[in-house]
C-alpha atoms as a PDB file:
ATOM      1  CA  UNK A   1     -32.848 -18.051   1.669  1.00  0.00           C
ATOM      2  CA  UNK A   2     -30.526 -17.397  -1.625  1.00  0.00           C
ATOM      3  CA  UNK A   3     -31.945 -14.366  -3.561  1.00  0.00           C
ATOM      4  CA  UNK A   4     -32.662 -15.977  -6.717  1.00  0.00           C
ATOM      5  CA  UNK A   5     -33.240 -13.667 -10.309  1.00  0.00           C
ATOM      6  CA  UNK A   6     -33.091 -16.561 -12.504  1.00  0.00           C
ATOM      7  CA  UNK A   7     -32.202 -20.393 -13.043  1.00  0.00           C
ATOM      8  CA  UNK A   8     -32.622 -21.541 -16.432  1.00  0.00           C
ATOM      9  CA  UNK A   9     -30.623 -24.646 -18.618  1.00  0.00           C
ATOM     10  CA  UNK A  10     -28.536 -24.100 -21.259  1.00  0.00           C
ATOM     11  CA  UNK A  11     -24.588 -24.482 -22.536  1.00  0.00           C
ATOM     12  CA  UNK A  12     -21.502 -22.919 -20.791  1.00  0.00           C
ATOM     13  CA  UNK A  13     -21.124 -20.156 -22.540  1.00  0.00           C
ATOM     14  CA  UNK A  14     -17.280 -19.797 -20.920  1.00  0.00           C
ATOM     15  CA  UNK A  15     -14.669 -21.517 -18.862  1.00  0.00           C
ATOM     16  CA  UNK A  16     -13.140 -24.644 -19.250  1.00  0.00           C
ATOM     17  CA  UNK A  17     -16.476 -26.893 -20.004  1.00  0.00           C
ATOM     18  CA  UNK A  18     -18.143 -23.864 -22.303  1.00  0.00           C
ATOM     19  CA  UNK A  19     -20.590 -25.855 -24.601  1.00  0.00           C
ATOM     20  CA  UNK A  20     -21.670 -28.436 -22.286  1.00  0.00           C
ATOM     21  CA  UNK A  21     -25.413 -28.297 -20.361  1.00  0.00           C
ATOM     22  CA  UNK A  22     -25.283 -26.827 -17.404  1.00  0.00           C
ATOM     23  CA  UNK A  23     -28.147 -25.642 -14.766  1.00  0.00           C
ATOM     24  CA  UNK A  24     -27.639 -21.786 -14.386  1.00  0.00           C
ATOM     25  CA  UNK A  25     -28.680 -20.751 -10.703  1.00  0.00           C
ATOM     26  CA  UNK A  26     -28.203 -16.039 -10.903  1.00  0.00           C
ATOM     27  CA  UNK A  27     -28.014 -14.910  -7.666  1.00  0.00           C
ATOM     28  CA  UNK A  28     -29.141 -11.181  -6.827  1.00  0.00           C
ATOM     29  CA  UNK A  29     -26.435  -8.303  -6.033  1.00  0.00           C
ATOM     30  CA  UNK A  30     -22.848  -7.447  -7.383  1.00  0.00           C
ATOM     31  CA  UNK A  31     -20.290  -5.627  -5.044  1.00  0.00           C
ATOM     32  CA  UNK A  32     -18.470  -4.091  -8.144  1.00  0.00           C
ATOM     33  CA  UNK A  33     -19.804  -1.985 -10.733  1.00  0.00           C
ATOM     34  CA  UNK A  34     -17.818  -2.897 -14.166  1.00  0.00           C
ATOM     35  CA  UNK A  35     -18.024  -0.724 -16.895  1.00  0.00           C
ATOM     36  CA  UNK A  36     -18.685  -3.506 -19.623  1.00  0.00           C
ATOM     37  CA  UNK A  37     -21.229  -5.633 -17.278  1.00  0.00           C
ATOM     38  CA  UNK A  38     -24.036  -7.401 -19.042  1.00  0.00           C
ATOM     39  CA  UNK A  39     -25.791  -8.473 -15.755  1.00  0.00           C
ATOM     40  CA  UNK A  40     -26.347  -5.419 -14.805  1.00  0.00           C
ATOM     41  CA  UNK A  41     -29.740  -5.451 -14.230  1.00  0.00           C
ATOM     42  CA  UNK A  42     -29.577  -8.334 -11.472  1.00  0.00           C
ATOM     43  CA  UNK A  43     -27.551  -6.345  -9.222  1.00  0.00           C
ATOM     44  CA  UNK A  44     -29.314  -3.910  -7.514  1.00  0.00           C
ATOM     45  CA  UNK A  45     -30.877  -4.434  -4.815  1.00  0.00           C
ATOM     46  CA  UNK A  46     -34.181  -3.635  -6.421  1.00  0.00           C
ATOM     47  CA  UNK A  47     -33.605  -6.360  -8.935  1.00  0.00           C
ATOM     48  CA  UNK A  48     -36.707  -8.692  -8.898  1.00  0.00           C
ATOM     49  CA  UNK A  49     -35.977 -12.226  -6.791  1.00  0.00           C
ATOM     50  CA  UNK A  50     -37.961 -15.106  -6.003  1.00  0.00           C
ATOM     51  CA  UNK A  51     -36.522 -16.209  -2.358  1.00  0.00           C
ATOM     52  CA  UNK A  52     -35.193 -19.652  -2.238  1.00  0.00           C
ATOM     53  CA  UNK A  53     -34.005 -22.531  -0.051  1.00  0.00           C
ATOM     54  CA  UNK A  54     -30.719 -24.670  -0.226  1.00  0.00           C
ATOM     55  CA  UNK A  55     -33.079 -27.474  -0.506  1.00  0.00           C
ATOM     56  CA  UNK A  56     -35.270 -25.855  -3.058  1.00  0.00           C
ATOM     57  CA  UNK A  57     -32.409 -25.201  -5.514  1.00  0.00           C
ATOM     58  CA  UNK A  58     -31.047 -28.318  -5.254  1.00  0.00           C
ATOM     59  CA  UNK A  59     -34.325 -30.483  -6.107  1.00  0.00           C
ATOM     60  CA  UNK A  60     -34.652 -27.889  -9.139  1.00  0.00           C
ATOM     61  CA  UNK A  61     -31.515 -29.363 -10.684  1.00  0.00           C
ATOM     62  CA  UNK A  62     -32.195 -32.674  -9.354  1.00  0.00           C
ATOM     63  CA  UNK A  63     -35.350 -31.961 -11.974  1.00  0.00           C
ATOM     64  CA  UNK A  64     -33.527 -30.721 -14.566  1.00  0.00           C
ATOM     65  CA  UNK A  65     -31.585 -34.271 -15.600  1.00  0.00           C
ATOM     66  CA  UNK A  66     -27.915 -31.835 -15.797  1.00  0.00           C
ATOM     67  CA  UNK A  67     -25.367 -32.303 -13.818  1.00  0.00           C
ATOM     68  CA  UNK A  68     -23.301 -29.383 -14.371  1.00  0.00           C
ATOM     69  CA  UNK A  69     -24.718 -26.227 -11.848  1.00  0.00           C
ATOM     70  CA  UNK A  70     -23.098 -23.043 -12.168  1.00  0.00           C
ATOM     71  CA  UNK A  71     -23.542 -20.448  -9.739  1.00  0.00           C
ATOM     72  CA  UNK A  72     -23.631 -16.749 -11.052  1.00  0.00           C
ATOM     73  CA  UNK A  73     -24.843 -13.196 -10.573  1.00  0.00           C
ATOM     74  CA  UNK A  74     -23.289 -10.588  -9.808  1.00  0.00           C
ATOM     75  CA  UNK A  75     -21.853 -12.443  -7.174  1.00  0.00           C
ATOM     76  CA  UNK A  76     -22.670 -15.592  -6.062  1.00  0.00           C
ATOM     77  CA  UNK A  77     -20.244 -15.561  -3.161  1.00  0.00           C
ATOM     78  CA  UNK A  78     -22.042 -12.273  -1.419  1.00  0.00           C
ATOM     79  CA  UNK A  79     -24.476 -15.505  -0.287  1.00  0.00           C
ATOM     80  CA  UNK A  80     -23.308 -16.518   3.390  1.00  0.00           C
ATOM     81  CA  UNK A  81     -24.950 -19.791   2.859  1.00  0.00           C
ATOM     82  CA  UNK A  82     -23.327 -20.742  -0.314  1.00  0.00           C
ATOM     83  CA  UNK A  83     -21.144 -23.559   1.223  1.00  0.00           C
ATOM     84  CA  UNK A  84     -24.750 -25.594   2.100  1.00  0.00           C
ATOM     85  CA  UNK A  85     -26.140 -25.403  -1.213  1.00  0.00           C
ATOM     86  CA  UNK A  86     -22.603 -26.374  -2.886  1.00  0.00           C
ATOM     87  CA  UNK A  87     -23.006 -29.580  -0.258  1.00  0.00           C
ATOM     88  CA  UNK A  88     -26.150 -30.267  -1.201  1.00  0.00           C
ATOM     89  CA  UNK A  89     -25.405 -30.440  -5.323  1.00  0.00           C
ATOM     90  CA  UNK A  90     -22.247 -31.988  -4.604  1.00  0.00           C
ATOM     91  CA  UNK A  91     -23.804 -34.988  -2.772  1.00  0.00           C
ATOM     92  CA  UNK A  92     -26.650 -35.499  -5.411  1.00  0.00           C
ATOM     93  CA  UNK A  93     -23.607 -36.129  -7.797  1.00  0.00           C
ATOM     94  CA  UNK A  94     -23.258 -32.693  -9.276  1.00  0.00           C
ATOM     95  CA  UNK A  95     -20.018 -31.064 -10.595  1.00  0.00           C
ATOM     96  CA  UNK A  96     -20.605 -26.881  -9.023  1.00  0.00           C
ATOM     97  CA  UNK A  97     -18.889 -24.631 -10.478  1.00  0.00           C
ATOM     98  CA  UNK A  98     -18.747 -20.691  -9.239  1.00  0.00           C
ATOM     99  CA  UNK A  99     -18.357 -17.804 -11.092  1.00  0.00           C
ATOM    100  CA  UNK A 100     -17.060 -15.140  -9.202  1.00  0.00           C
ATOM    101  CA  UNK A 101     -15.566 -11.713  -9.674  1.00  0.00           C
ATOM    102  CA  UNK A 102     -12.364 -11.770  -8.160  1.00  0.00           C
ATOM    103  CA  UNK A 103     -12.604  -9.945  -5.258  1.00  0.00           C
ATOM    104  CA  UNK A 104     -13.814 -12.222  -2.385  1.00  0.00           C
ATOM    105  CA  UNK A 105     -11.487 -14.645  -0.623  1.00  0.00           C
ATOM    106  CA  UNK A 106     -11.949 -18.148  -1.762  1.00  0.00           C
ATOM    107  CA  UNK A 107      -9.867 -19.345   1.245  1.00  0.00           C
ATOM    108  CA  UNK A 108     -13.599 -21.128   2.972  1.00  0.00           C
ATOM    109  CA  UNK A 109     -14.655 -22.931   0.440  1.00  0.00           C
ATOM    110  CA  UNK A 110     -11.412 -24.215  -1.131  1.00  0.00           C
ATOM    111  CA  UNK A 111     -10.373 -25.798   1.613  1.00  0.00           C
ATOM    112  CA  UNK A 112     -13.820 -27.226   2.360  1.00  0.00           C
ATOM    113  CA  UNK A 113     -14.996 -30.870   1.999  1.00  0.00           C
ATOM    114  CA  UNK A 114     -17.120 -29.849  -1.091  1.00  0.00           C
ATOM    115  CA  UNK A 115     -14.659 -27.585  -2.557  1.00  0.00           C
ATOM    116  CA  UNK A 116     -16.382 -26.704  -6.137  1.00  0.00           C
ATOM    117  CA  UNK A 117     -14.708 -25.293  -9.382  1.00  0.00           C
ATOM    118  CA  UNK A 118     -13.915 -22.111  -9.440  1.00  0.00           C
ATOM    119  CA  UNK A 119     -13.870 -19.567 -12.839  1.00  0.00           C
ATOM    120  CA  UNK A 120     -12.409 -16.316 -11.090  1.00  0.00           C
ATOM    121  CA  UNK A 121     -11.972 -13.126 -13.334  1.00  0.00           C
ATOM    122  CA  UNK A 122      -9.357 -10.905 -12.896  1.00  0.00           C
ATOM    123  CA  UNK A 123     -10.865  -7.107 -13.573  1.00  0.00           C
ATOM    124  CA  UNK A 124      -8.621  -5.317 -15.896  1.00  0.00           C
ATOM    125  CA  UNK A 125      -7.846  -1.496 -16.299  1.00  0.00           C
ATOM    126  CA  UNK A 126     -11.301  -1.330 -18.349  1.00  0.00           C
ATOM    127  CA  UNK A 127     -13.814  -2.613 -16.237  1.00  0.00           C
ATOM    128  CA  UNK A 128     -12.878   0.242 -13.670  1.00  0.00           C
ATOM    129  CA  UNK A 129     -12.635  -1.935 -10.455  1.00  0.00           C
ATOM    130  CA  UNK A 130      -9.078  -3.606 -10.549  1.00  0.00           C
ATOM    131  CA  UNK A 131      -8.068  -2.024  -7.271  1.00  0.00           C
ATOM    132  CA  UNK A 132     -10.788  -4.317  -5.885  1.00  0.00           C
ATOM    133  CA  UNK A 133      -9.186  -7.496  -6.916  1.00  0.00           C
ATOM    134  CA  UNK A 134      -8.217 -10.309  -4.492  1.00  0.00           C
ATOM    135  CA  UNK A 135      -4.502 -11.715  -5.699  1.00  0.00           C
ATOM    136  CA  UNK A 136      -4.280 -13.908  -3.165  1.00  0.00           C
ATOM    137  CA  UNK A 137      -6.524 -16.162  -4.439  1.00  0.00           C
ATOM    138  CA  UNK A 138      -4.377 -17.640  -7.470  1.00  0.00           C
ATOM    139  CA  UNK A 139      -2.636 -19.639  -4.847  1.00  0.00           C
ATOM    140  CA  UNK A 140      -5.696 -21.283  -4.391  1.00  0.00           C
ATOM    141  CA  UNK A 141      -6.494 -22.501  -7.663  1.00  0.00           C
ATOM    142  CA  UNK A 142      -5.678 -25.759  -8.918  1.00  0.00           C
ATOM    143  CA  UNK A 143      -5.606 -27.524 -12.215  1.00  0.00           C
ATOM    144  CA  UNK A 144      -9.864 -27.465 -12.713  1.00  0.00           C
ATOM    145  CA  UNK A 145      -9.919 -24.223 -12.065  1.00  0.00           C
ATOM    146  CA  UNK A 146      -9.939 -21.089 -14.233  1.00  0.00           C
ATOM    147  CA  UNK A 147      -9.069 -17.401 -14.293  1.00  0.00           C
ATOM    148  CA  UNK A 148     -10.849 -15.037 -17.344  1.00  0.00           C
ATOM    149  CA  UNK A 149      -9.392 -11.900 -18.314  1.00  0.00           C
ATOM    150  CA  UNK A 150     -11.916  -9.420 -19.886  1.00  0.00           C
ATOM    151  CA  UNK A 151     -10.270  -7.929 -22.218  1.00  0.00           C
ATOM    152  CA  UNK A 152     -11.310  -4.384 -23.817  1.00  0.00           C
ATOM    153  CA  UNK A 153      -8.386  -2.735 -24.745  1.00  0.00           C
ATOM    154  CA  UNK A 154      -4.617  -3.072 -25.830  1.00  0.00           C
ATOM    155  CA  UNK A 155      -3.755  -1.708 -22.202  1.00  0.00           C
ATOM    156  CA  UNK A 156      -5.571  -4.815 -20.609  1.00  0.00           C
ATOM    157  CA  UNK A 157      -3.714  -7.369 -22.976  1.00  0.00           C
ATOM    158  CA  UNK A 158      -0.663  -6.055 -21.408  1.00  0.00           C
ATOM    159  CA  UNK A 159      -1.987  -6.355 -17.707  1.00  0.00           C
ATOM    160  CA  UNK A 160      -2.891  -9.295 -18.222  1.00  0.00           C
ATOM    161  CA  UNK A 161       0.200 -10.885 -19.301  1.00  0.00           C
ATOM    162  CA  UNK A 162       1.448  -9.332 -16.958  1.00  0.00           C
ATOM    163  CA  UNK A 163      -0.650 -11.204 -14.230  1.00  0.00           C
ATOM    164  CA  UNK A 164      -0.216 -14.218 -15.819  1.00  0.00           C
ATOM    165  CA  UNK A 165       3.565 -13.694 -15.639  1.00  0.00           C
ATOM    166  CA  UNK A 166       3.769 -13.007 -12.575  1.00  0.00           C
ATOM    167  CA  UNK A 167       1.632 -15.618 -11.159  1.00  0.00           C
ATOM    168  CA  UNK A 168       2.485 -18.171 -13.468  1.00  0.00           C
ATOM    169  CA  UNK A 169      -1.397 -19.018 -13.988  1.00  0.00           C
ATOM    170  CA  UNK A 170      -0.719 -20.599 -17.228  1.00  0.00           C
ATOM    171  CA  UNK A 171       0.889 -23.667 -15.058  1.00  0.00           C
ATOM    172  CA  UNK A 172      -1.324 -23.357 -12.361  1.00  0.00           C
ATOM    173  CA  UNK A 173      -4.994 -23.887 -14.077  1.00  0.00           C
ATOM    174  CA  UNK A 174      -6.738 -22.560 -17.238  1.00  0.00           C
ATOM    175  CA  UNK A 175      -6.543 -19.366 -18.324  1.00  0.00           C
ATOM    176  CA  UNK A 176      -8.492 -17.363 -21.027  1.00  0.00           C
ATOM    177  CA  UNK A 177      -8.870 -14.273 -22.348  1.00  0.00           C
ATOM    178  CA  UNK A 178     -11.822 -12.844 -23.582  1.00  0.00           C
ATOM    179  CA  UNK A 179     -12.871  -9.573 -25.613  1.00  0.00           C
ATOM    180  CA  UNK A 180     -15.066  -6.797 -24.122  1.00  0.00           C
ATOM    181  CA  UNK A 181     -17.964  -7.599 -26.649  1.00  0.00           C
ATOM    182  CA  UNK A 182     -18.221  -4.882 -29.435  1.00  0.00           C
ATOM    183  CA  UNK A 183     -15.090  -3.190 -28.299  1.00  0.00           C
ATOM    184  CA  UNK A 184     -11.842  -5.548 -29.059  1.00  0.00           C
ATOM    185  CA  UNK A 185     -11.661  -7.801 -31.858  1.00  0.00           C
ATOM    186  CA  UNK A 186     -10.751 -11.273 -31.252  1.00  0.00           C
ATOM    187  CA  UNK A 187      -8.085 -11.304 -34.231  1.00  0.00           C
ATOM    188  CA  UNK A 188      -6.185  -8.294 -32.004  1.00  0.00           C
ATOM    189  CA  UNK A 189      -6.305 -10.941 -28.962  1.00  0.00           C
ATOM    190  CA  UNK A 190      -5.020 -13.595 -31.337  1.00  0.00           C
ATOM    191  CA  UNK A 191      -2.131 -11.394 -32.286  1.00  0.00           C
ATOM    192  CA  UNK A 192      -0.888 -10.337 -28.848  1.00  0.00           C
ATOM    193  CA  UNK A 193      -1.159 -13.858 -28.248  1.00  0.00           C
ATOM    194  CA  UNK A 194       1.176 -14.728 -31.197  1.00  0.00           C
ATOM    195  CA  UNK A 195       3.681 -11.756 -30.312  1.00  0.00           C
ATOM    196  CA  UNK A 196       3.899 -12.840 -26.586  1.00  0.00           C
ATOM    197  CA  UNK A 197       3.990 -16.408 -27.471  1.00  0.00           C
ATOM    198  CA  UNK A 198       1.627 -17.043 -24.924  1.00  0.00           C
ATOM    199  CA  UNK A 199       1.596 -20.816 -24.460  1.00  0.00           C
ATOM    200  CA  UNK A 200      -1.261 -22.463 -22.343  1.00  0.00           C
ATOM    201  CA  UNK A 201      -3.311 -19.434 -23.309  1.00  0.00           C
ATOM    202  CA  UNK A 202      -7.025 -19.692 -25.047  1.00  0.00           C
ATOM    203  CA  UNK A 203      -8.887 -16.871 -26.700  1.00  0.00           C
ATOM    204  CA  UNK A 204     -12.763 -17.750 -25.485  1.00  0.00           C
ATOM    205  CA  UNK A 205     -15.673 -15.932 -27.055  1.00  0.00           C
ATOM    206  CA  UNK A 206     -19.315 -15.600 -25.484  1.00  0.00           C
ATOM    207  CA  UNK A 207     -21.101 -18.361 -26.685  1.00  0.00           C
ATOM    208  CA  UNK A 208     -24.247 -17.469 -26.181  1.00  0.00           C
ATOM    209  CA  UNK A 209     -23.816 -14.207 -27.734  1.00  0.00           C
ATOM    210  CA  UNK A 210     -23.165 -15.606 -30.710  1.00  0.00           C
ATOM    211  CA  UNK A 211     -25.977 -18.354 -30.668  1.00  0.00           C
ATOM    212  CA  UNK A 212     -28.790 -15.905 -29.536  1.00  0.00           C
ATOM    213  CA  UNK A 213     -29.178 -12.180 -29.179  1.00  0.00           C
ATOM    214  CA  UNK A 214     -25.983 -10.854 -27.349  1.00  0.00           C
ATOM    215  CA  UNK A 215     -28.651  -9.099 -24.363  1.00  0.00           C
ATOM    216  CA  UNK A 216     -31.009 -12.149 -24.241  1.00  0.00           C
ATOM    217  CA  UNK A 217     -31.384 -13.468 -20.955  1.00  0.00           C
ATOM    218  CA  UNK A 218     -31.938 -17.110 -19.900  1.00  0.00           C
ATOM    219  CA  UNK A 219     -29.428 -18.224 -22.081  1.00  0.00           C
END
């Protein structure tokens, strides 16, 4: 049973397909505690869930006509059973992606049969919980994949060219950078972008918090 706080359609908001449909499945609990998170509220353990089978989840989107599902939270990947519900939407002709925080192995499910796509932050200096982050998982990635760098601060810029550097993610699968919202501009992004010459490298802004009220949920 997946502990389920929402599951709503509407447009990417981020990652490599932002702006297409896709069926949003938020899954209870977070094992980090950013400073800048906007989901707060779904990761306690108090957070209100309706309990839900693989089965049930999957003949939701089956419902829904969209064939993009991404799986969110907090952290989707906290879910043991995650690997039979990505089977499930996989085999009904669905393209899975998970959004995940960075600090869980993806070593299981990338080398399963139903591997999905992965968009895999990297926590900079800002968000308070680098120390947590998994590095090892960049080797996993591959060219549909993405890693998003939340970006709040001149001192993150730098960390995260750094980590791109050193991991050479910019030939490995996409990479973005994002601004904390409210507390970077994206022009200052832009221009460390310029200065570092930072081919393969795309600015992405919150979608959704432009289209609708930046704290609306559902969307």
């Amino acid at each position: 049973m997946f502990p389920v706080v929402e599951k709503f359609v509407s447009i990417n908001g981020e990652g490599a397909h932002a702006g297409e449909l896709a069926a949003f499945i938020r899954f209870r609990g977070c094992n980090l505690s950013c400073s800048y998170c906007d989901t707060s509220w779904a990761n306690s353990e108090n957070a209100p869930a309706e309990y839900e089978t693989a089965e049930e989840l999957s003949a939701w989107v089956a419902e829904t006509g969209v064939r993009n599902v991404t799986l969110t939270g907090g952290e989707p990947l906290l879910n043991r059973d995650c690997s039979e519900l990505i089977s499930l939407l996989m085999e009904q002709g669905c393209r899975v992606e998970i959004e995940t925080n960075g600090s869980i192995s993806l070593e299981k499910l990338a080398a399963s049969e139903h591997r999905p796509v992965f968009t895999m932050d990297y926590k900079l200096p800002s968000s308070g919980m680098e120390q947590f982050m998994c590095r090892d998982n960049f080797r996993l990635l591959g060219c549909h994949d993405t890693v998003k760098f939340v970006s709040g601060s001149n001192e993150d810029l730098e960390k995260a060219a750094e980590i791109i550097n050193t991991y050479r993610l910019d030939e490995r699968c996409h990479v973005y950078i994002s601004p904390v919202f409210g507390e970077i501009e994206p022009s200052e992004i832009v221009d460390f972008m310029e200065e570092r010459r930072m081919n393969n490298v795309r600015l992405q802004l919150q979608l959704h918090k432009f289209i609708w009220e930046p704290t609306r949920r559902g969307v």
